[in-house]
N, C-alpha and C. Protein backbone atom coordinates (compact mmCIF):
# COMPACT_ATOMS: atom_id res chain seq x y z
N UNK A 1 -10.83 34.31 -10.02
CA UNK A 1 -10.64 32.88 -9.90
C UNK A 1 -9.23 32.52 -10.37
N UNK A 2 -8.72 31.23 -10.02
CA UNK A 2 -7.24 31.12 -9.54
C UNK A 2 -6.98 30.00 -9.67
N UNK A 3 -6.60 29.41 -10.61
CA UNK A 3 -5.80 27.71 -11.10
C UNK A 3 -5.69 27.03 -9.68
N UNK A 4 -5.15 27.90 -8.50
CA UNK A 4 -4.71 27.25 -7.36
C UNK A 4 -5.91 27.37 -6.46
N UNK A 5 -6.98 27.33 -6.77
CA UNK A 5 -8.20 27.64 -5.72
C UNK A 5 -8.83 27.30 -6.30
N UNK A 6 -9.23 26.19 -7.31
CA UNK A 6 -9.79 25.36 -7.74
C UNK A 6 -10.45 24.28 -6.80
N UNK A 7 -11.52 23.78 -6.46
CA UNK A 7 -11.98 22.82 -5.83
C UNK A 7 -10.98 21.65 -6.62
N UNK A 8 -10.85 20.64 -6.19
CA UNK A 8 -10.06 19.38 -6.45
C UNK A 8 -11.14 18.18 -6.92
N UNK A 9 -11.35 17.68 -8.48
CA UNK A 9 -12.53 16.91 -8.53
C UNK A 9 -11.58 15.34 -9.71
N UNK A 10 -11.03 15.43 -9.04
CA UNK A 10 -9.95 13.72 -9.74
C UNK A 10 -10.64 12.81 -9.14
N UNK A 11 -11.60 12.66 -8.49
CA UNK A 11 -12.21 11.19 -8.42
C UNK A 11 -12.92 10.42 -9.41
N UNK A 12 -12.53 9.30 -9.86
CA UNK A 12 -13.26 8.31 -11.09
C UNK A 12 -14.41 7.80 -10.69
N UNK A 13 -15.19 8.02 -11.73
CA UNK A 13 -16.73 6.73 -11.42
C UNK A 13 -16.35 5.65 -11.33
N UNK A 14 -16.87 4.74 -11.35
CA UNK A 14 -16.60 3.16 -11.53
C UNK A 14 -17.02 2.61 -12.68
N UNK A 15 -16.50 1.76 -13.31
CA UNK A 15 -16.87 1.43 -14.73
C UNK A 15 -18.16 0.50 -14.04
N UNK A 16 -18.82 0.78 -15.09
CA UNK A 16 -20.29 0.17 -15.14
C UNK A 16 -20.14 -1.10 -16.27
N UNK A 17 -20.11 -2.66 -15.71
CA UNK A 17 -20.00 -3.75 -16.69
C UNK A 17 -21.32 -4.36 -17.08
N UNK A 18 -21.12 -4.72 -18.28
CA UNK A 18 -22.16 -5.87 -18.19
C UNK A 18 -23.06 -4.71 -18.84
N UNK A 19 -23.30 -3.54 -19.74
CA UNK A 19 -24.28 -2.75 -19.91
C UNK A 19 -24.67 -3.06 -21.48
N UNK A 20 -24.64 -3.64 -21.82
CA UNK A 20 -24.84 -4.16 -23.32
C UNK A 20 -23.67 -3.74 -24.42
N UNK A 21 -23.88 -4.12 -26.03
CA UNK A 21 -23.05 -3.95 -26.37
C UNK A 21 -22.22 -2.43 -26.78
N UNK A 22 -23.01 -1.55 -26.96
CA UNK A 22 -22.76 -0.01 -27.12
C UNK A 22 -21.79 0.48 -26.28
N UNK A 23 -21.59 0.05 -24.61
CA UNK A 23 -20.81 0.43 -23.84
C UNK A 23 -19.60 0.00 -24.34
N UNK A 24 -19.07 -1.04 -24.83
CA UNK A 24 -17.88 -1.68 -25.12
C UNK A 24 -17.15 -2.33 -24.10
N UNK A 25 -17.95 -2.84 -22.90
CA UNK A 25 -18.11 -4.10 -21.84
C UNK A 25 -18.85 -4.63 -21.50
N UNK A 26 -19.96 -4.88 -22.53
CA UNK A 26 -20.97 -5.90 -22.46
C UNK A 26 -20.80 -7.19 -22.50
N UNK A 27 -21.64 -8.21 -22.79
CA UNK A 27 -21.47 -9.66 -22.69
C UNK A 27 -20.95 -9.93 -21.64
N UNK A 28 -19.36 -10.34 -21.53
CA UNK A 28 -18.29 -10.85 -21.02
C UNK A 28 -17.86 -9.78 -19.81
N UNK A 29 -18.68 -8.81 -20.14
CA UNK A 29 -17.49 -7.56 -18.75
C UNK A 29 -16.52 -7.73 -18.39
N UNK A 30 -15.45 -7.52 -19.46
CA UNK A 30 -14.31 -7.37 -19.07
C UNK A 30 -13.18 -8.51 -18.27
N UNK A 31 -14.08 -9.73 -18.52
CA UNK A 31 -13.80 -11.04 -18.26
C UNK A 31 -12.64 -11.97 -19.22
N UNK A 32 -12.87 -11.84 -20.13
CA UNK A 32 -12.41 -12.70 -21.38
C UNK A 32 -13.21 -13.71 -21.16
N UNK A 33 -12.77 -14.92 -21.74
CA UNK A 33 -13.88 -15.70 -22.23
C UNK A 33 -13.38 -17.06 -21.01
N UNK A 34 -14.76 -17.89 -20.75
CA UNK A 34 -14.26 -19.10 -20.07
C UNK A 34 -13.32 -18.91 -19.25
N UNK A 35 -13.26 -19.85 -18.91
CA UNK A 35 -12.41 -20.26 -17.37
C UNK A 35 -13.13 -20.24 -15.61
N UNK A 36 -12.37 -20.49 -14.68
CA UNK A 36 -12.62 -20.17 -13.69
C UNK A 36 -12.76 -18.41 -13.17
N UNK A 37 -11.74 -18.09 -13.77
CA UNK A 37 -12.02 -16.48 -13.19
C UNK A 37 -13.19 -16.14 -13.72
N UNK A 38 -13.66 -16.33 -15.16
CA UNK A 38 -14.11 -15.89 -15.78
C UNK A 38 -15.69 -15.92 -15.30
N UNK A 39 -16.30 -17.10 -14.91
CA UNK A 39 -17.16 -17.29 -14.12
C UNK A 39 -17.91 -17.38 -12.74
N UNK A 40 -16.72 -17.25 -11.97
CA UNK A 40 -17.32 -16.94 -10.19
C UNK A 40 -16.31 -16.08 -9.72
N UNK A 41 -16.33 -16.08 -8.27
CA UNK A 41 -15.07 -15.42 -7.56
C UNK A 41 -14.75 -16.23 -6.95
N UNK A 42 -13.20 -16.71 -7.12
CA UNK A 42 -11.78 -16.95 -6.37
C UNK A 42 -10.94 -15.57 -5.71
N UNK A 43 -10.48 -16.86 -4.48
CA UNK A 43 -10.01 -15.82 -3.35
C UNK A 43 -8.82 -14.93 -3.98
N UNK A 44 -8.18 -14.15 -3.65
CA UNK A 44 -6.50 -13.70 -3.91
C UNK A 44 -5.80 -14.67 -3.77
N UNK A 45 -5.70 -15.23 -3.18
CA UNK A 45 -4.72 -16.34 -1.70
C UNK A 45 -4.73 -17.67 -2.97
N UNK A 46 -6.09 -18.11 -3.81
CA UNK A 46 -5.73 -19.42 -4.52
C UNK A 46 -4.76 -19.10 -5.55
N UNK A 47 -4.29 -20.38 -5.47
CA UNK A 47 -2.85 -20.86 -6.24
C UNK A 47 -3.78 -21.72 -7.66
N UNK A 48 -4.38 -22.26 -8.11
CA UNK A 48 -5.07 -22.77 -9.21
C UNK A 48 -4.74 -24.46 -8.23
N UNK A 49 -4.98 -24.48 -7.77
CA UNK A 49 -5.04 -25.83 -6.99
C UNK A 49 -3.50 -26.82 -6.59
N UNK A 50 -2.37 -25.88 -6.38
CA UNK A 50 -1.48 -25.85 -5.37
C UNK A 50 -1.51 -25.71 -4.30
N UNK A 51 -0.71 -26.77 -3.61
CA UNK A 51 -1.00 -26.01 -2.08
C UNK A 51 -0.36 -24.21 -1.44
N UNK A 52 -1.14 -24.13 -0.98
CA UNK A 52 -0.90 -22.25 -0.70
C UNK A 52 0.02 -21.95 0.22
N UNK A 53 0.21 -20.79 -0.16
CA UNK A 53 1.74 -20.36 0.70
C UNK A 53 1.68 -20.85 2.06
N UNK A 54 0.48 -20.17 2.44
CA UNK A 54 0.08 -20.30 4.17
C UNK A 54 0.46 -21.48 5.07
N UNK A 55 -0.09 -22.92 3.84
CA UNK A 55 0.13 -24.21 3.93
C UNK A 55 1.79 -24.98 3.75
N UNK A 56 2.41 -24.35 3.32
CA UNK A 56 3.91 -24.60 3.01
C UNK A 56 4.73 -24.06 3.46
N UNK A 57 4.32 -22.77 4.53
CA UNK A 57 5.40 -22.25 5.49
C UNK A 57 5.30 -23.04 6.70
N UNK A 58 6.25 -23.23 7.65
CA UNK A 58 6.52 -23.72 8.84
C UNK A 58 5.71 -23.01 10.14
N UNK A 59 5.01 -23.73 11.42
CA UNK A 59 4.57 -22.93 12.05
C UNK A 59 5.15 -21.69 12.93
N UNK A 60 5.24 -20.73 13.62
CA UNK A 60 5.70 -20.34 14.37
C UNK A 60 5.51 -21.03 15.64
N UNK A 61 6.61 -21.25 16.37
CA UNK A 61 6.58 -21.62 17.48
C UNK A 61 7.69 -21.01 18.69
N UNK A 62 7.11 -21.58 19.50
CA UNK A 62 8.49 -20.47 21.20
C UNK A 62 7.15 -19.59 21.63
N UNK A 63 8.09 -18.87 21.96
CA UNK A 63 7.73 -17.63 22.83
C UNK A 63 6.97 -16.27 22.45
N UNK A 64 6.17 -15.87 22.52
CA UNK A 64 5.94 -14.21 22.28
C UNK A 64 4.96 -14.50 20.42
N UNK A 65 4.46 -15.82 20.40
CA UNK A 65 4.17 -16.45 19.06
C UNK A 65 2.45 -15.33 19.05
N UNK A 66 1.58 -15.38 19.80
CA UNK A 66 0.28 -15.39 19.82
C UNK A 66 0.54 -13.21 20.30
N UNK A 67 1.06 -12.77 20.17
CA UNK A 67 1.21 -11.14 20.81
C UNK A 67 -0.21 -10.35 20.16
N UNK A 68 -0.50 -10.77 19.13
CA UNK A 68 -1.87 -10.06 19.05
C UNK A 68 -2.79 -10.37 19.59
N UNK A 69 -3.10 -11.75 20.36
CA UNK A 69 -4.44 -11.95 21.32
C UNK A 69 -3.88 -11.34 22.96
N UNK A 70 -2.73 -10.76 22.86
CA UNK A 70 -2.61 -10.59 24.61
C UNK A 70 -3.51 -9.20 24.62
N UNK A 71 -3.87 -8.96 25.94
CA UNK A 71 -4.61 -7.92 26.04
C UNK A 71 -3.79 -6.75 26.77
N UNK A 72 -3.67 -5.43 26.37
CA UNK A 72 -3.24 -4.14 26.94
C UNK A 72 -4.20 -3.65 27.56
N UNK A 73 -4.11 -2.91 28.81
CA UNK A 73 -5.06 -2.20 29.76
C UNK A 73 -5.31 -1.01 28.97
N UNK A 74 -6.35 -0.25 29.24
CA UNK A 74 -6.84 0.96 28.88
C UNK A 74 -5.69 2.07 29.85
N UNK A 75 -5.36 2.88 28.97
CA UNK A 75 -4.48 4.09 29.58
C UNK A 75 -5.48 5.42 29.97
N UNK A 76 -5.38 5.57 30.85
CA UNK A 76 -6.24 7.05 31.85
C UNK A 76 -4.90 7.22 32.03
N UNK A 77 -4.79 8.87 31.35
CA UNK A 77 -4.16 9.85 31.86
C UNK A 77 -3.93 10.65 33.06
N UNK A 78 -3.19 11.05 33.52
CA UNK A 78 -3.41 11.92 35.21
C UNK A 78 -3.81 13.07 34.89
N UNK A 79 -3.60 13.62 33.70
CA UNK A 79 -4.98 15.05 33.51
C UNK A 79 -6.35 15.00 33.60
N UNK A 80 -6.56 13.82 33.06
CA UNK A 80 -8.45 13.07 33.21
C UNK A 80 -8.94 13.24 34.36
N UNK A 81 -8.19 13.16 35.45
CA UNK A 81 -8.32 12.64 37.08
C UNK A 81 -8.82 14.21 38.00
N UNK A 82 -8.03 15.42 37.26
CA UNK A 82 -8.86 16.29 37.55
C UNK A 82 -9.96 16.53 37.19
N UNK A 83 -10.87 16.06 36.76
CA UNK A 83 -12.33 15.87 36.87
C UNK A 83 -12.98 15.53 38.03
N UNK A 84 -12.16 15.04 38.97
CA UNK A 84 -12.42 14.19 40.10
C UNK A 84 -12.46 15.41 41.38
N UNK A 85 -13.68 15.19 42.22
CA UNK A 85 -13.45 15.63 43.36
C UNK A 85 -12.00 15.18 44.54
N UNK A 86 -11.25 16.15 45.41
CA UNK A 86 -10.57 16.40 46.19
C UNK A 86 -10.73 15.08 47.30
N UNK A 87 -9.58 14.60 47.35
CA UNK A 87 -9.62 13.16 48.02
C UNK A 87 -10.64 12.06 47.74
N UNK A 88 -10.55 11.90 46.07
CA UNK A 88 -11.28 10.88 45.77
C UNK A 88 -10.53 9.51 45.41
N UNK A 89 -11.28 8.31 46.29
CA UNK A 89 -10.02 6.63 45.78
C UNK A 89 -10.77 6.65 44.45
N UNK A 90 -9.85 6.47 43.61
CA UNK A 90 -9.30 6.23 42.18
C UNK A 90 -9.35 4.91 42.20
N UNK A 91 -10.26 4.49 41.53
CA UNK A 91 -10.25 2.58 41.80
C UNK A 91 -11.32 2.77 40.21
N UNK A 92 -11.52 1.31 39.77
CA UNK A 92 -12.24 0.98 38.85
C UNK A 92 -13.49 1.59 38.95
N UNK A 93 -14.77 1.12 39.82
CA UNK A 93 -15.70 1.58 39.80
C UNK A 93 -15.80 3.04 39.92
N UNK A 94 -14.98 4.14 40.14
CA UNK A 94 -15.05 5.26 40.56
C UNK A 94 -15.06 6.02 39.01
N UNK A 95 -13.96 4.96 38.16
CA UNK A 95 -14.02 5.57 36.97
C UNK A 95 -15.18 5.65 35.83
N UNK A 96 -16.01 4.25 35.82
CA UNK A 96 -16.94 3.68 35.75
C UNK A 96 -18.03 4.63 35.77
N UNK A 97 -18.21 5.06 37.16
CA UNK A 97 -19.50 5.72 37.27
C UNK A 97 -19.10 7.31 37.19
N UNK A 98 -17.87 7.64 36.60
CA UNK A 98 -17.42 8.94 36.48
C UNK A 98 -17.39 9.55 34.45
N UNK A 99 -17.81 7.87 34.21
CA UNK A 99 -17.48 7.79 32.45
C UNK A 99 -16.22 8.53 32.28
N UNK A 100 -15.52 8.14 32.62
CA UNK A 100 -14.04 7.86 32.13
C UNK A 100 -13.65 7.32 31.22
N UNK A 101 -14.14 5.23 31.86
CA UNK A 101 -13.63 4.16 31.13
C UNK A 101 -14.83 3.82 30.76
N UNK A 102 -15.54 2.90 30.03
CA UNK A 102 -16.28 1.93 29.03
C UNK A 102 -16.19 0.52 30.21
N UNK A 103 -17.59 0.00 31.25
CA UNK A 103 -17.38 -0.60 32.26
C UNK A 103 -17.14 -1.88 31.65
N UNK A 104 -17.86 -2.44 30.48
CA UNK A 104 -17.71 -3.53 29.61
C UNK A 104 -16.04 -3.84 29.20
N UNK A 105 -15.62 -2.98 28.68
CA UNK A 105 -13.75 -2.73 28.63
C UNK A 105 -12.97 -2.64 29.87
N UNK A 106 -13.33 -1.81 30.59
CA UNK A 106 -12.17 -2.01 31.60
C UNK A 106 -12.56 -3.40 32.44
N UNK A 107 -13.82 -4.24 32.59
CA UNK A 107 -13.82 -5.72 33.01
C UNK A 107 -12.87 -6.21 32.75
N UNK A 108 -12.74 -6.28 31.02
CA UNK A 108 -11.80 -7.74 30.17
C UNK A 108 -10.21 -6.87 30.56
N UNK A 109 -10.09 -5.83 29.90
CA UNK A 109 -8.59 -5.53 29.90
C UNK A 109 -7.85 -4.63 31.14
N UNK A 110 -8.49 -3.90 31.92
CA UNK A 110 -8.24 -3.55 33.14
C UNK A 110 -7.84 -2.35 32.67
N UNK A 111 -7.22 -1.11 33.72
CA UNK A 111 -7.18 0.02 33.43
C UNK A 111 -5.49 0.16 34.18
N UNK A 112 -4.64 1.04 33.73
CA UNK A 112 -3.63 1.19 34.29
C UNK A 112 -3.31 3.06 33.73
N UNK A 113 -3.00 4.07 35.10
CA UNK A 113 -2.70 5.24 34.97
C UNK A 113 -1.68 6.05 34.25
N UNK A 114 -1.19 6.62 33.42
CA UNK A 114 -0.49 6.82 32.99
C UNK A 114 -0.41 8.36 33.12
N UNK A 115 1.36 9.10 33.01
CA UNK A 115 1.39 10.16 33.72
C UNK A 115 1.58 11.26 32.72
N UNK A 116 0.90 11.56 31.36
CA UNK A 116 0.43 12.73 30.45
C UNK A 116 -0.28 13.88 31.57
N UNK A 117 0.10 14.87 31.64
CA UNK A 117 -0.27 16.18 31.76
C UNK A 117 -0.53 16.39 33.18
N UNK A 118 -0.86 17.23 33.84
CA UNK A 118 -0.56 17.35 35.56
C UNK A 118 -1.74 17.13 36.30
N UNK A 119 -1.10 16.77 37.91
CA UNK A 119 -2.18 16.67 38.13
C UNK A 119 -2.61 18.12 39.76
N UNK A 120 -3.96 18.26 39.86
CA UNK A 120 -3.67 19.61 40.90
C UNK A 120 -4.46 19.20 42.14
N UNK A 121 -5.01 18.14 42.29
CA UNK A 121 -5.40 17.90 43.47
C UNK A 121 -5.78 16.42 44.28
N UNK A 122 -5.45 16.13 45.64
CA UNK A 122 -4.79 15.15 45.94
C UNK A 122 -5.89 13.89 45.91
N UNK A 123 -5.72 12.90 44.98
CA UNK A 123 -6.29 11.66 45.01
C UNK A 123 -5.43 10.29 45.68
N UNK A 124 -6.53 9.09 46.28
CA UNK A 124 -5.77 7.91 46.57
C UNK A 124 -5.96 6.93 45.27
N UNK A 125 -4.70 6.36 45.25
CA UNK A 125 -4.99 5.49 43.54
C UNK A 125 -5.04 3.71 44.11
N UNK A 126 -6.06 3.36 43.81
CA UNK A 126 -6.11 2.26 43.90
C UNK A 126 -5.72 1.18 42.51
N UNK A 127 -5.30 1.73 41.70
CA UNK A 127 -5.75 1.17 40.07
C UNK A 127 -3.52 0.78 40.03
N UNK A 128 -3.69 -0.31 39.08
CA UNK A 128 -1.93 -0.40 38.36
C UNK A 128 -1.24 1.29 38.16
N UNK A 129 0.01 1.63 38.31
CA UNK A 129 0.25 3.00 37.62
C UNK A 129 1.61 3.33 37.34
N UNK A 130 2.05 3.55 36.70
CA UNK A 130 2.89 4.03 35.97
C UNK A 130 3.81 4.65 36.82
N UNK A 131 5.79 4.72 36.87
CA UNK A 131 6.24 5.41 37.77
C UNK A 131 6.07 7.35 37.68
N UNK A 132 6.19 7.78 36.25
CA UNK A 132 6.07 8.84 36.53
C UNK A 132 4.64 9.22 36.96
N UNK A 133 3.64 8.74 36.62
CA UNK A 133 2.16 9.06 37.04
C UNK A 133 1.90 8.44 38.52
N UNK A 134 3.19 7.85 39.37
CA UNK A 134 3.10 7.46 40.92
C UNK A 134 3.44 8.92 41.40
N UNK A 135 4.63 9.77 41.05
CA UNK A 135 5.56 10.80 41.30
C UNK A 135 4.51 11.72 41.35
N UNK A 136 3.85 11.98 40.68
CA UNK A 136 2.88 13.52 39.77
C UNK A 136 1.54 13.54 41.24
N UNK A 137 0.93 12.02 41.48
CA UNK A 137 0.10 11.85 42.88
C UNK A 137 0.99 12.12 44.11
N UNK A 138 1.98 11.81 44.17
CA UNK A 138 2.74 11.79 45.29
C UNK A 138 2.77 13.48 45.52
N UNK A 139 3.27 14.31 44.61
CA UNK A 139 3.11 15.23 44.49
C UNK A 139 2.50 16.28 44.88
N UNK A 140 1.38 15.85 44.19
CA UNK A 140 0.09 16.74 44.47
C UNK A 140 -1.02 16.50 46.19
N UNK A 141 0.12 15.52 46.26
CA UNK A 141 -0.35 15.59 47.86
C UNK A 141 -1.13 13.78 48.56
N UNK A 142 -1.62 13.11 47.18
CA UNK A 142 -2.06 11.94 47.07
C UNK A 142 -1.43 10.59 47.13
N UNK A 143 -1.84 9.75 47.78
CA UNK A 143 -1.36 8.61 47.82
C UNK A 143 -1.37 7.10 46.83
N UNK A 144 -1.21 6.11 47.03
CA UNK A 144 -1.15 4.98 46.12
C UNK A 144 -0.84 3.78 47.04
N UNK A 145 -2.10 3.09 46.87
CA UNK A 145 -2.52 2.11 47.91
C UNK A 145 -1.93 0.65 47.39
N UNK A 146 -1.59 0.72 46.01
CA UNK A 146 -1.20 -0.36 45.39
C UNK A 146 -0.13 -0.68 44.61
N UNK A 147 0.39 -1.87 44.57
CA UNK A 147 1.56 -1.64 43.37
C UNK A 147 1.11 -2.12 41.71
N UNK A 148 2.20 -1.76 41.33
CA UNK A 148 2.38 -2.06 39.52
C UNK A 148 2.14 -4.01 39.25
């Protein structure tokens, strides 16, 4: 046995409050006495009854303000696609009933091809796609019925 091949066991219990007085955080657990903290839970965020940061900064406004509610399409790779039988249209439902995509997900956010890893046999793409993942179908002998 070997200082350096030691299993690794540094994880802490959790202090246990409130266990009477013998523990030496009974009563009060580790509270101090009175007050607001002392008795319920307040958020992080309160100020002791100032108005809060959130409330005293200016809004954002213009352009590009809301970028976390926009929605990104699901990315299918062109390696995935060899799963696919030899002259198969590449369209939503094809992926769908191939479990590819999640049919509930690709509804709301749509699906767009993207050109990771090769592809070896010739499909028609009906779906959004990517220029190098247009090149890689073109390629392999397949067409693309649609644009970006």
């Amino acid at each position: 046995m070997e200082l350096n091949k030691l299993r690794k066991i540094t994880k802490k219990e959790k202090r246990r409050l409130g266990q009477g007085h013998g523990s030496g955080r009974g009563k009060t657990a580790g509270r101090g006495t009175k007050g607001q903290k002392a008795r319920g839970k307040i958020s992080l965020t309160f100020e002791g009854g100032a108005l809060p940061l959130i409330k005293r900064l200016p809004f954002r406004r213009g352009k590009g303000k809301n970028k976390v509610f926009k929605k990104k399409p699901i990315a299918v790779n062109i390696k995935v696609l060899n799963t696919l039988k030899k002259d198969t249209v590449v369209d939503l439902k094809t992926l769908i009933s191939h479990r590819i995509v999640d049919e509930k997900d690709a509804k709301i956010y749509g699906v767009k091809i993207l050109g990771e890893g090769s592809l070896n046999l010739p499909l028609t793409v009906k779906l959004p796609i990517s220029k190098g993942a247009s090149l890689k179908v073109k390629k392999a002998g397949g067409h693309i019925e649609t644009a970006n």
